[in-house]
Protein backbone atom coordinates (compact mmCIF):
# COMPACT_ATOMS: atom_id res chain seq x y z
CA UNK A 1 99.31 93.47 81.21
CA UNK A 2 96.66 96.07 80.42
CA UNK A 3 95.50 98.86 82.66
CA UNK A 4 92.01 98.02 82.15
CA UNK A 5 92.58 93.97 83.07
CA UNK A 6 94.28 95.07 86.02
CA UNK A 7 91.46 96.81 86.92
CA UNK A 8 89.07 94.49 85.93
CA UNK A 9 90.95 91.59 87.73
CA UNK A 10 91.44 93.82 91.43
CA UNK A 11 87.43 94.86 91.16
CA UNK A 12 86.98 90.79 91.27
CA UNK A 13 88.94 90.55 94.06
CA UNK A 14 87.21 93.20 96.09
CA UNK A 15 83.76 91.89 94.98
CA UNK A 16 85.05 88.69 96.73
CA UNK A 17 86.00 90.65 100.13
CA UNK A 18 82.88 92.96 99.79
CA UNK A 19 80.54 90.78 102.46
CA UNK A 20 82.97 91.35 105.17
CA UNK A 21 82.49 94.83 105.62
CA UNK A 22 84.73 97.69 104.47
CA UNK A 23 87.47 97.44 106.95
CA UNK A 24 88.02 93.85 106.33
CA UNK A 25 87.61 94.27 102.71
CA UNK A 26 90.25 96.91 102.23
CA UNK A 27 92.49 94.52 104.48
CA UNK A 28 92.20 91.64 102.25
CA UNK A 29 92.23 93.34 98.94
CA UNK A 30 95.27 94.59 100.10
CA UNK A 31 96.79 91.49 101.38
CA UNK A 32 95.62 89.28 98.65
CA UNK A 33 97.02 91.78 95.96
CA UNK A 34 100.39 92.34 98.00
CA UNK A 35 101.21 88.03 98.25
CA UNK A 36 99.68 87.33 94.40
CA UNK A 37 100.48 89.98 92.22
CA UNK A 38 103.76 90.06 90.57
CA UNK A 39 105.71 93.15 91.24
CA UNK A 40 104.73 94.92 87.49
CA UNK A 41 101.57 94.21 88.44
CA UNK A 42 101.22 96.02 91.71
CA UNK A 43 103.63 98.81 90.30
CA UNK A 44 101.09 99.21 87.40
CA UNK A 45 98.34 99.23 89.22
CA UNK A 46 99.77 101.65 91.71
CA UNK A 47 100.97 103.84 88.86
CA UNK A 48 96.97 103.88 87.34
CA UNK A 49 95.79 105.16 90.67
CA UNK A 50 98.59 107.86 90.56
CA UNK A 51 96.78 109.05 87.76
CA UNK A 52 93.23 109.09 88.98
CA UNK A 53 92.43 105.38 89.58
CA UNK A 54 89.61 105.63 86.69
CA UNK A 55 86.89 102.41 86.81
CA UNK A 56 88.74 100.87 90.52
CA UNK A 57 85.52 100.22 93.08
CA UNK A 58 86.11 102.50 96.17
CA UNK A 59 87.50 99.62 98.33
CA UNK A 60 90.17 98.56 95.82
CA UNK A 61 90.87 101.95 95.68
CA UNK A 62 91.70 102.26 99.79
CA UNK A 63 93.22 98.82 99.46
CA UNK A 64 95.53 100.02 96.44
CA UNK A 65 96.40 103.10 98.77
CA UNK A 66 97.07 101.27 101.78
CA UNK A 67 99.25 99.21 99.46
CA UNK A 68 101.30 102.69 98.81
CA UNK A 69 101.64 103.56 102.43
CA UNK A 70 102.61 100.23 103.44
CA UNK A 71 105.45 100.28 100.75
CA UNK A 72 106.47 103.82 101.82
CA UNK A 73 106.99 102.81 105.51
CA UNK A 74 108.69 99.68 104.26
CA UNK A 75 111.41 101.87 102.60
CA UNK A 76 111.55 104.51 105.32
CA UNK A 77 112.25 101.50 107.92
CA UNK A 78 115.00 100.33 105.32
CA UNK A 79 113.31 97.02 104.49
């Protein structure tokens, strides 16, 4: 899949979780894209922030990060 669907398709989801407020969006951007997305998906998508995150709304942008830490904490735990 594209870049720029992936981008356009995680902006939709965080116009849908922008009314709850910033914390609460990041949360569910993050949680919606983590149980939804296949893997490629999330690994591209992590991969286009690595390289500046270009056209991502700010709070898909915390959600995608949050996404990163999660997985990195995952894999230091030995999950």
């Amino acid at each position: 899949m594209s870049p720029d669907r992936l981008i356009y398709m995680a902006n939709q989801i965080g116009k849908f979780f922008k009314s709850q407020g910033n914390d609460k969006a990041v949360a569910g951007i993050a949680e919606h894209i983590r149980k939804f997305w296949d893997p490629r998906m999330r690994s591209a998508i992590l991969a286009h922030l690595d390289a500046g995150g270009a056209g991502l709304d700010p709070n898909v942008r915390d959600a995608i990060a949050a996404l990163r830490l999660a997985n990195a904490e995952l894999k230091t735990i030995g999950r």
